[in-house]
N, C-alpha and C. Protein backbone atom coordinates (compact mmCIF):
# COMPACT_ATOMS: atom_id res chain seq x y z
N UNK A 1 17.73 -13.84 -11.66
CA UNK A 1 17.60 -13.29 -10.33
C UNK A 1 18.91 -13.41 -9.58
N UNK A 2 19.93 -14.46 -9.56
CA UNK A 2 20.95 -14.66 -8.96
C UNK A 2 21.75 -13.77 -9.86
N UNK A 3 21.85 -13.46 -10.56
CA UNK A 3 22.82 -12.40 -11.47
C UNK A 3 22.47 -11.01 -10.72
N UNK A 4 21.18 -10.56 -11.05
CA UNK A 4 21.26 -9.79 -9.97
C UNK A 4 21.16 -9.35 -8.46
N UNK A 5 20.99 -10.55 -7.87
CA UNK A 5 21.37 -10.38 -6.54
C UNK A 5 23.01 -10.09 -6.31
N UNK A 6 23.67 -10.66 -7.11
CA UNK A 6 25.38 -10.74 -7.20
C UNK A 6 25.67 -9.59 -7.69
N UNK A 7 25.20 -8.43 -8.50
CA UNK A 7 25.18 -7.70 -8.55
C UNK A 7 25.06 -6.59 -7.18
N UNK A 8 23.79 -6.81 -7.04
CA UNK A 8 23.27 -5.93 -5.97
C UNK A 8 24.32 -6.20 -4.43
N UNK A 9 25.12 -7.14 -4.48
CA UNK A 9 25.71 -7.51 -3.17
C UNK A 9 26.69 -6.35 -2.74
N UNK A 10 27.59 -5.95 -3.82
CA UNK A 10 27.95 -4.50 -3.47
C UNK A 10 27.18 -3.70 -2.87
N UNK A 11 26.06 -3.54 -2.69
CA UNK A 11 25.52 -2.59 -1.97
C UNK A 11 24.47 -2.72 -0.79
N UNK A 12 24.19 -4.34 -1.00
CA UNK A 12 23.61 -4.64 0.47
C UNK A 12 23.99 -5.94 1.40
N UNK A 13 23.82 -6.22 2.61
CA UNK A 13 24.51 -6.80 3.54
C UNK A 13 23.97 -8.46 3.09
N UNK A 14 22.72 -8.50 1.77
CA UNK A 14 22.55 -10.19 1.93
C UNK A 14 23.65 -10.84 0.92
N UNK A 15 23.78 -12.03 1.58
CA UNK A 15 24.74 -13.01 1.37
C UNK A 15 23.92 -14.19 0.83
N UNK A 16 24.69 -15.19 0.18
CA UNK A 16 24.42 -16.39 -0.21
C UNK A 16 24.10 -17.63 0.81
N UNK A 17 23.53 -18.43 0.58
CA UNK A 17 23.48 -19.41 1.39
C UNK A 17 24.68 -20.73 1.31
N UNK A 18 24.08 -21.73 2.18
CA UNK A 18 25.46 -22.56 1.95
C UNK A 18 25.54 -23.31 0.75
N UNK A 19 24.44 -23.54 -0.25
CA UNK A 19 24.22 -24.04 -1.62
C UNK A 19 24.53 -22.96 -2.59
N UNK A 20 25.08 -21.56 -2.11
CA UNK A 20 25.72 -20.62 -2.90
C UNK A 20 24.82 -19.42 -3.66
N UNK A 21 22.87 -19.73 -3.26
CA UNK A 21 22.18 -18.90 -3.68
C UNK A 21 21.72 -18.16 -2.90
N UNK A 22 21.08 -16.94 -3.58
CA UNK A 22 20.40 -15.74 -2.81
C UNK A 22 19.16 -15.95 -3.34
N UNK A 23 18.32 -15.43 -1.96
CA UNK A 23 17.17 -15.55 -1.90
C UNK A 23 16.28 -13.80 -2.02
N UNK A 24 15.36 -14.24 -2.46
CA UNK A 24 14.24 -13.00 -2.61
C UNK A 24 13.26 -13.17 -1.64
N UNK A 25 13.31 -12.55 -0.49
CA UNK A 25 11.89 -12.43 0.23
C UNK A 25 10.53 -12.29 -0.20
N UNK A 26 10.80 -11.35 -0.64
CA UNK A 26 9.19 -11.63 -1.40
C UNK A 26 8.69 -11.97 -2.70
N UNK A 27 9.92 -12.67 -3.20
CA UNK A 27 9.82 -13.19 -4.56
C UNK A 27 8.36 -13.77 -5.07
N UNK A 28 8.01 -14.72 -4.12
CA UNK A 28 6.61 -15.56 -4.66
C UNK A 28 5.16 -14.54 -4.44
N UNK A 29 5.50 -13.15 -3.94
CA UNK A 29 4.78 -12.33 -3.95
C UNK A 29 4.57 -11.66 -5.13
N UNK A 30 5.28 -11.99 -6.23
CA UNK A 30 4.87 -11.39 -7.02
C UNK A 30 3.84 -12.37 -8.37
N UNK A 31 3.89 -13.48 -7.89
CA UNK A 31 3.23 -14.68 -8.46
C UNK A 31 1.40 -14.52 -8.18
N UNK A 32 1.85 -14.60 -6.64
CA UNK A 32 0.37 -14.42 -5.86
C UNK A 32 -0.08 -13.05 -5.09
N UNK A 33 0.33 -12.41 -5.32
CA UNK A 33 -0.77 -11.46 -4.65
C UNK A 33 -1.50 -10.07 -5.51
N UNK A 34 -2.27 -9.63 -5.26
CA UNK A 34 -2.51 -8.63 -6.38
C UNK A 34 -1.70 -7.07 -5.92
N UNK A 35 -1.72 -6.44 -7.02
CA UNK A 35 -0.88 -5.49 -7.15
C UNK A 35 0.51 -5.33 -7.10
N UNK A 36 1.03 -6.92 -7.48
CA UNK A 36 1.96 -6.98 -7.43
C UNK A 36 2.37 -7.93 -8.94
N UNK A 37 3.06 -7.23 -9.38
CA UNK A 37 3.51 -7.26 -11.32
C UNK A 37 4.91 -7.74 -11.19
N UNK A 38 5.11 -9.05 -12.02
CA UNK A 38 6.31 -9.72 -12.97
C UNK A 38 6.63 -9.46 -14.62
N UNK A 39 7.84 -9.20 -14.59
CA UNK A 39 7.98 -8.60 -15.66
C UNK A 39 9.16 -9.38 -16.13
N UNK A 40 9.19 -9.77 -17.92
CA UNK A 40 10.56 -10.41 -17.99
C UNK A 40 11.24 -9.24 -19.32
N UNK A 41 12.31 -8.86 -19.37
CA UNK A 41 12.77 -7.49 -20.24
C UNK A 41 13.39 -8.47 -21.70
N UNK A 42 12.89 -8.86 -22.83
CA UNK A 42 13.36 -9.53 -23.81
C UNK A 42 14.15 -8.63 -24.71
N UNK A 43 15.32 -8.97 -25.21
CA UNK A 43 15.98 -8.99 -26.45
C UNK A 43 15.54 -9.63 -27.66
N UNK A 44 14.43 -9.24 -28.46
CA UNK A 44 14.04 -10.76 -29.68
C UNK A 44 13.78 -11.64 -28.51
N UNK A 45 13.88 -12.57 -28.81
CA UNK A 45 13.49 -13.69 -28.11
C UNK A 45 13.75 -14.42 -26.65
N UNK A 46 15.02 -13.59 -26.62
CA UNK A 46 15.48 -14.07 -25.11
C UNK A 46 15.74 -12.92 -23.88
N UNK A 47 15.61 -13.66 -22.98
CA UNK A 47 15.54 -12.75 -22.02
C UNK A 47 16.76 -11.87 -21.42
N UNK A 48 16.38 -10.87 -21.21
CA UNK A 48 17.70 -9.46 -20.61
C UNK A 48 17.61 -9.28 -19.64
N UNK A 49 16.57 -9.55 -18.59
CA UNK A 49 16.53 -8.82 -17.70
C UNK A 49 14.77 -9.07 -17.32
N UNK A 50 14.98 -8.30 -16.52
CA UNK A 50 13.65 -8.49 -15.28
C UNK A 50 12.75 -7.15 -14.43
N UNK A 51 11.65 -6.55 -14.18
CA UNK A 51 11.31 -5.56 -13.25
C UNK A 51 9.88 -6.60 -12.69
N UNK A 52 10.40 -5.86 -11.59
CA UNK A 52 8.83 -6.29 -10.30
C UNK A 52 8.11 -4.82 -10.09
N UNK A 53 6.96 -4.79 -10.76
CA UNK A 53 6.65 -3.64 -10.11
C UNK A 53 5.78 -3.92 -8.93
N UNK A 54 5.64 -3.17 -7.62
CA UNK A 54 4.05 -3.12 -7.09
C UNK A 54 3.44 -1.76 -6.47
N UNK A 55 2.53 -1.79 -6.28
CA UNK A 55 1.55 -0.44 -6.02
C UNK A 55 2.05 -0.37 -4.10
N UNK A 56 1.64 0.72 -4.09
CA UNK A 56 2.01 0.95 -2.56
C UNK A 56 0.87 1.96 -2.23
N UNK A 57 1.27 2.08 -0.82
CA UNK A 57 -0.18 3.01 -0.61
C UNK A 57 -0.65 4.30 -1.17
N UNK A 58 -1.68 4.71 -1.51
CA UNK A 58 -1.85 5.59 -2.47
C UNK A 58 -1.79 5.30 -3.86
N UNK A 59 -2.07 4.08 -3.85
CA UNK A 59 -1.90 3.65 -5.00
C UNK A 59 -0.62 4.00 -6.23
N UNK A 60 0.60 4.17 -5.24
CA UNK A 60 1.63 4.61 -6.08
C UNK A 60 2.56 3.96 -6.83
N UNK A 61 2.65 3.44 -7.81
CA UNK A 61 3.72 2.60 -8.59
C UNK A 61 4.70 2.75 -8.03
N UNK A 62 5.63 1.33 -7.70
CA UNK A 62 6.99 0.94 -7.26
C UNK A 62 7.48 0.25 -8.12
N UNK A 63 8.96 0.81 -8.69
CA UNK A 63 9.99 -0.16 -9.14
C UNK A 63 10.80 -0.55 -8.24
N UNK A 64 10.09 -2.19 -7.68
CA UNK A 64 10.78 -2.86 -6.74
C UNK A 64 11.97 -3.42 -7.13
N UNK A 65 12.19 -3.88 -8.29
CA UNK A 65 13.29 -4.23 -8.59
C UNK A 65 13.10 -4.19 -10.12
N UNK A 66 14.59 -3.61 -10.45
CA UNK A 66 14.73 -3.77 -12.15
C UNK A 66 16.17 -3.89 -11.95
N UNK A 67 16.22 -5.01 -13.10
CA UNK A 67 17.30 -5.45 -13.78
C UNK A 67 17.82 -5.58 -15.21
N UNK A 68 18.66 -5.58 -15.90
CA UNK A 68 19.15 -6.11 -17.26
C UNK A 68 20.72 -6.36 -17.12
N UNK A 69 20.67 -7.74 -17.82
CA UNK A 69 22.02 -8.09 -18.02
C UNK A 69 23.12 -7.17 -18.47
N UNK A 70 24.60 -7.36 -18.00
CA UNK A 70 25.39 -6.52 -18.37
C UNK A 70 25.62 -6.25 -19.81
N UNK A 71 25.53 -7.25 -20.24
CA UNK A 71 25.87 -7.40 -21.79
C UNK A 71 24.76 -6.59 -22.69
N UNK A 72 23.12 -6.30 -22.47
CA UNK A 72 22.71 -5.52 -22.64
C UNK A 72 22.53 -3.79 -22.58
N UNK A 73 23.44 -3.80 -21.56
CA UNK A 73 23.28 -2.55 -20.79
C UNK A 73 23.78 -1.03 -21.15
N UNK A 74 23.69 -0.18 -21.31
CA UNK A 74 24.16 1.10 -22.44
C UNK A 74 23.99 0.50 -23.65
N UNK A 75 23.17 0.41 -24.18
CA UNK A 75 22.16 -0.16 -25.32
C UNK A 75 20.59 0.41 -25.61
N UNK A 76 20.31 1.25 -24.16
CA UNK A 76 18.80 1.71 -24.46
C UNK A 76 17.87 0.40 -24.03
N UNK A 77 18.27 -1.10 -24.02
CA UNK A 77 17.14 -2.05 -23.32
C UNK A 77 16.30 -1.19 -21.79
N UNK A 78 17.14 -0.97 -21.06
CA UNK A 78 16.44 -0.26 -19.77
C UNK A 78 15.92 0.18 -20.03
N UNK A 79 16.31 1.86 -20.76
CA UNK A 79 15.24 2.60 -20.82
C UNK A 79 14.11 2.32 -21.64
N UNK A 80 14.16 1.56 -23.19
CA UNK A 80 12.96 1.13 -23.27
C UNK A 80 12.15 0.48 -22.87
N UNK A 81 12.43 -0.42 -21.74
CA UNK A 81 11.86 -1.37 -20.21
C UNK A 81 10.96 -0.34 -19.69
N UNK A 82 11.62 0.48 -18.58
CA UNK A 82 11.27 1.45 -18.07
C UNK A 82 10.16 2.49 -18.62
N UNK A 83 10.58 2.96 -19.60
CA UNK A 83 9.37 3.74 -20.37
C UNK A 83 8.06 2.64 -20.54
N UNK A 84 8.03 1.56 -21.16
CA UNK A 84 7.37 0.70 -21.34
C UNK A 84 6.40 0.46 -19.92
N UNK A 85 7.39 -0.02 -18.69
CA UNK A 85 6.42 0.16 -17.59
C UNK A 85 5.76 1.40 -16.96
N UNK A 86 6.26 2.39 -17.20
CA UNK A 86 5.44 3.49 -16.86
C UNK A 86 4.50 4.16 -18.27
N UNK A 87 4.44 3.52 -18.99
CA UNK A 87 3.14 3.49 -19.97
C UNK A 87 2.09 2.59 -19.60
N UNK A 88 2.70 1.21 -19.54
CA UNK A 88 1.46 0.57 -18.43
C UNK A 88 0.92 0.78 -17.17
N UNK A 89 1.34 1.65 -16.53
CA UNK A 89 0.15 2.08 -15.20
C UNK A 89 0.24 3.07 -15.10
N UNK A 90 -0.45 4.24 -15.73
CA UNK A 90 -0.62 5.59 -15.97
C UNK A 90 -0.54 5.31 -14.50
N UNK A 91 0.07 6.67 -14.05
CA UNK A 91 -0.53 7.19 -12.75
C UNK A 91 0.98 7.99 -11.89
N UNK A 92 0.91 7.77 -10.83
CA UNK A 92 1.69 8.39 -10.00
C UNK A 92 3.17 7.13 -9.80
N UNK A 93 4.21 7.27 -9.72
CA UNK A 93 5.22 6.52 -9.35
C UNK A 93 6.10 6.75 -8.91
N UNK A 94 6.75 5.64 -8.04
CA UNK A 94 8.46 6.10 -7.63
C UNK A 94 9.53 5.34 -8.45
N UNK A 95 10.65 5.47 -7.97
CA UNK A 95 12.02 4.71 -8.38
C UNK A 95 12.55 4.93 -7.33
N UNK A 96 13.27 3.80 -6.37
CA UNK A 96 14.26 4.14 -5.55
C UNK A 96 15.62 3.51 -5.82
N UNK A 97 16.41 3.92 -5.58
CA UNK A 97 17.88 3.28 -5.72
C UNK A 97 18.87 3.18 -4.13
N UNK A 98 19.44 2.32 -4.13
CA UNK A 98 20.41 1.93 -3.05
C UNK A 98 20.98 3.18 -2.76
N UNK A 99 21.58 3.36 -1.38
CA UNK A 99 22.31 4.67 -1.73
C UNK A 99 23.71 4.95 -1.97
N UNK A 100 24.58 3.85 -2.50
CA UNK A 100 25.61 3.66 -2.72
C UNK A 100 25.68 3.37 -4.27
N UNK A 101 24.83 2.99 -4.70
CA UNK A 101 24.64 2.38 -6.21
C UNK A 101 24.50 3.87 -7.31
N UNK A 102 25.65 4.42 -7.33
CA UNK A 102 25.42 5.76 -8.56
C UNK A 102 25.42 5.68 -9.68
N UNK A 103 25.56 4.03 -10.29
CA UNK A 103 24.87 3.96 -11.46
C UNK A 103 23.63 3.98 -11.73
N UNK A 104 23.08 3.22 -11.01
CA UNK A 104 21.85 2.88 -11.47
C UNK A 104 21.13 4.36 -11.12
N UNK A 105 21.48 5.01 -10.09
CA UNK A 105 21.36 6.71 -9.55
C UNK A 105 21.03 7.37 -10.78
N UNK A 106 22.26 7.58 -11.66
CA UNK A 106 22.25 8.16 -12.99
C UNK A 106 21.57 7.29 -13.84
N UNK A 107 21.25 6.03 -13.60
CA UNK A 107 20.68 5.68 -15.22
C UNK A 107 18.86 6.10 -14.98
N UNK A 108 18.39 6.00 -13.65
CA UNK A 108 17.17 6.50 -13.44
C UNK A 108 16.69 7.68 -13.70
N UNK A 109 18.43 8.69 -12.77
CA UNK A 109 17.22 10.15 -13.20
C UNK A 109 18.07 10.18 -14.62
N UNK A 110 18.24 10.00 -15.42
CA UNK A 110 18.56 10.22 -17.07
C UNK A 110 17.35 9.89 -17.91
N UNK A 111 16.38 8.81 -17.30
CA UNK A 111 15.32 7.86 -17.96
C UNK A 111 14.59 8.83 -17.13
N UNK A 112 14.67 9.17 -16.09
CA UNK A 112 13.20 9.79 -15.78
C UNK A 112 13.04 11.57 -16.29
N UNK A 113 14.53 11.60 -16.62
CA UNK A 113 14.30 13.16 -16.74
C UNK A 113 13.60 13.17 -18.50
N UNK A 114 14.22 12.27 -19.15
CA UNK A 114 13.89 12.07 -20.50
C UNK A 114 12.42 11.70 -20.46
N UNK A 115 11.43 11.12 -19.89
CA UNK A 115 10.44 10.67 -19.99
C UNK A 115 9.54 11.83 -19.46
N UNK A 116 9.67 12.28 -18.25
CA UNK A 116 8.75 13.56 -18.22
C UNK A 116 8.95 14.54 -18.54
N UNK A 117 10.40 14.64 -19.28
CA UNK A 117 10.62 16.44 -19.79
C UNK A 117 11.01 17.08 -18.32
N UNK A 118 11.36 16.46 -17.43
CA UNK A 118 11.93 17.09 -16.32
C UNK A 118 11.02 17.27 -15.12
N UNK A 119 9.61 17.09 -15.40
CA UNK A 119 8.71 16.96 -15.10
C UNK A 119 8.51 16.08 -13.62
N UNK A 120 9.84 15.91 -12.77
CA UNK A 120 9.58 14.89 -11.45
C UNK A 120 10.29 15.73 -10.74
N UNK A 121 10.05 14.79 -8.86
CA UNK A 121 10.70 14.94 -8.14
C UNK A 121 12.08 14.24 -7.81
N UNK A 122 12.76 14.52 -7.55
CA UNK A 122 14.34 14.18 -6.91
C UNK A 122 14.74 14.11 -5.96
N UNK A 123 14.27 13.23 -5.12
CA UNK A 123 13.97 13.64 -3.18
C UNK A 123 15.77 12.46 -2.61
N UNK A 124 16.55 13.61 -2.11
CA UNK A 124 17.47 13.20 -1.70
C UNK A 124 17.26 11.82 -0.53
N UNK A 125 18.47 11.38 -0.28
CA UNK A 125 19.00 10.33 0.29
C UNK A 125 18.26 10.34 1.66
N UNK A 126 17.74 9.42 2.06
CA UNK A 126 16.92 9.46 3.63
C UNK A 126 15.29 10.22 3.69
N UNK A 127 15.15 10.77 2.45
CA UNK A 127 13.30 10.67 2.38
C UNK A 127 12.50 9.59 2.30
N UNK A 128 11.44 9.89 3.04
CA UNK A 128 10.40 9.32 3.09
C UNK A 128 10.52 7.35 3.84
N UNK A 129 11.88 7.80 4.81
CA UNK A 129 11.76 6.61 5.47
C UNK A 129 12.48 5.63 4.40
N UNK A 130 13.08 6.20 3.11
CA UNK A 130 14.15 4.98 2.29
C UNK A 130 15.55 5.29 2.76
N UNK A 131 16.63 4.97 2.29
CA UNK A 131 17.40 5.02 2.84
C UNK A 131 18.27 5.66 1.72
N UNK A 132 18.01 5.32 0.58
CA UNK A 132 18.57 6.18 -0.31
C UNK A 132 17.46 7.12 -1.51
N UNK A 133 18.13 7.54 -2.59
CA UNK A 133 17.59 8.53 -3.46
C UNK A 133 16.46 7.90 -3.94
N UNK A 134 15.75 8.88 -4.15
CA UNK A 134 13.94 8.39 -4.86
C UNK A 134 13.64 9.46 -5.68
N UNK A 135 13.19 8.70 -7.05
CA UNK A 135 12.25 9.82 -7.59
C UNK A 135 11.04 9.97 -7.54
N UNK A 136 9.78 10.76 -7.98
CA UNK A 136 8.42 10.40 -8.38
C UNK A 136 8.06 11.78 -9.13
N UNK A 137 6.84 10.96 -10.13
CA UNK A 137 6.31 11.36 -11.43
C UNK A 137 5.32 11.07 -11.13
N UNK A 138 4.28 11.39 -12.29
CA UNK A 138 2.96 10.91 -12.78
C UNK A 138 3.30 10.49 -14.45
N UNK A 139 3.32 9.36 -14.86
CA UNK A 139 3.30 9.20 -16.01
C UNK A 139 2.05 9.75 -16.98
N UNK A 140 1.15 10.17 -16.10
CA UNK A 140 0.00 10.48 -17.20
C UNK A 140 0.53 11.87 -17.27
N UNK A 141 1.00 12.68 -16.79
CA UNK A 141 1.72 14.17 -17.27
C UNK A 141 2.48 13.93 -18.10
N UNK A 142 3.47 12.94 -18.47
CA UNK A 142 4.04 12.91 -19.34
C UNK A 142 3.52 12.51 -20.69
N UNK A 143 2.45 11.66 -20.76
CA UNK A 143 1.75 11.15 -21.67
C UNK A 143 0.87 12.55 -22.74
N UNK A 144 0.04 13.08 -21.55
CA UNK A 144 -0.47 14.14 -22.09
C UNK A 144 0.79 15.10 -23.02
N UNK A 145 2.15 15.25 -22.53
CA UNK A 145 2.71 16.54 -22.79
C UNK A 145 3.22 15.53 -24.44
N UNK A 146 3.07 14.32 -24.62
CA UNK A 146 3.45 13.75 -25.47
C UNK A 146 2.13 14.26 -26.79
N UNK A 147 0.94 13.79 -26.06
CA UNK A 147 -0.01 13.95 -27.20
C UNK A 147 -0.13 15.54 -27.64
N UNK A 148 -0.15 16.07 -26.64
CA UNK A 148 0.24 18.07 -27.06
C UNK A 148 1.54 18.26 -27.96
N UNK A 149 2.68 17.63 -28.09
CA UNK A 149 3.35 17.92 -29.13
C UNK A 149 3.11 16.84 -29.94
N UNK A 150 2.95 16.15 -30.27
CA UNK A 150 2.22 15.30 -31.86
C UNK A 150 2.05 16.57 -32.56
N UNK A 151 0.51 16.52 -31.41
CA UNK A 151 -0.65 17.95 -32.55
C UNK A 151 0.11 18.77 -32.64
N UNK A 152 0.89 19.77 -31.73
CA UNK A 152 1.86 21.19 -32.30
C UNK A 152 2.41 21.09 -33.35
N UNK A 153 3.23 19.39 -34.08
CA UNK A 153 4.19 18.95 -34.40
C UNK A 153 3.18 18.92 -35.94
């Protein structure tokens, strides 16, 4: 989590404390409350990385936070993360990204365009009350368009 907060500091105003760590506001929210998912991203046996998902109103999947170590990274770990969590909660979802952060910009819509076949939205910078870029899908459209080419196949 401190790896990627130090990460993420390029692009937002929190800082460390005087013991040198960053804190997660709603970190222990994802321990205790429902609809709210911990995730740890493994390599074999050890860990890469991290996603929090939680539901929002409308029951819409949020990737509140995803991470993977650098050393993993352009390797495909993400995107098989990512695919992985939007196989576990069929349904409707977002992704938002910082709006300064154009990596992670591109590594989302690359993973999301690959996963629904193009199949989402792309809602520029300042929709829906975020502050930067968002996507949203339905993973069960993509699922279906998966089992329709098997059988074609």
């Amino acid at each position: 989590m401190q790896l990627y907060f130090y990460d993420m500091s390029e692009f937002t105003p929190q800082q460390v404390d005087n013991q040198g760590l960053y804190h997660h506001k709603y970190f222990d929210c994802y321990w205790s409350e429902p609809d709210h998912y911990p995730f740890v991203i493994r390599v074999g046996p050890r860990p890469a990385g991290f996603a929090f998902v939680r539901f929002v109103e409308d029951g819409v999947a949020d990737v509140a936070e995803f991470f993977v170590l650098r050393g993993d990274r352009r390797k495909g770990v993400g995107k098989i993360a990512a695919g992985l969590l939007f196989d576990k909660f069929p349904g409707r979802w977002q992704v938002r990204q910082a709006p300064k952060n154009y990596a992670a910009q591109s590594f989302w819509r690359g993973v999301i365009q690959e996963y629904t076949g193009g199949d989402y939205q792309d809602l520029p910078q300042g929709s829906d009350d975020h502050e930067g870029p968002m996507q949203r899908f339905d993973s069960r459209l993509a699922a279906a368009r998966e089992v329709r080419s098997a059988k074609e196949a």
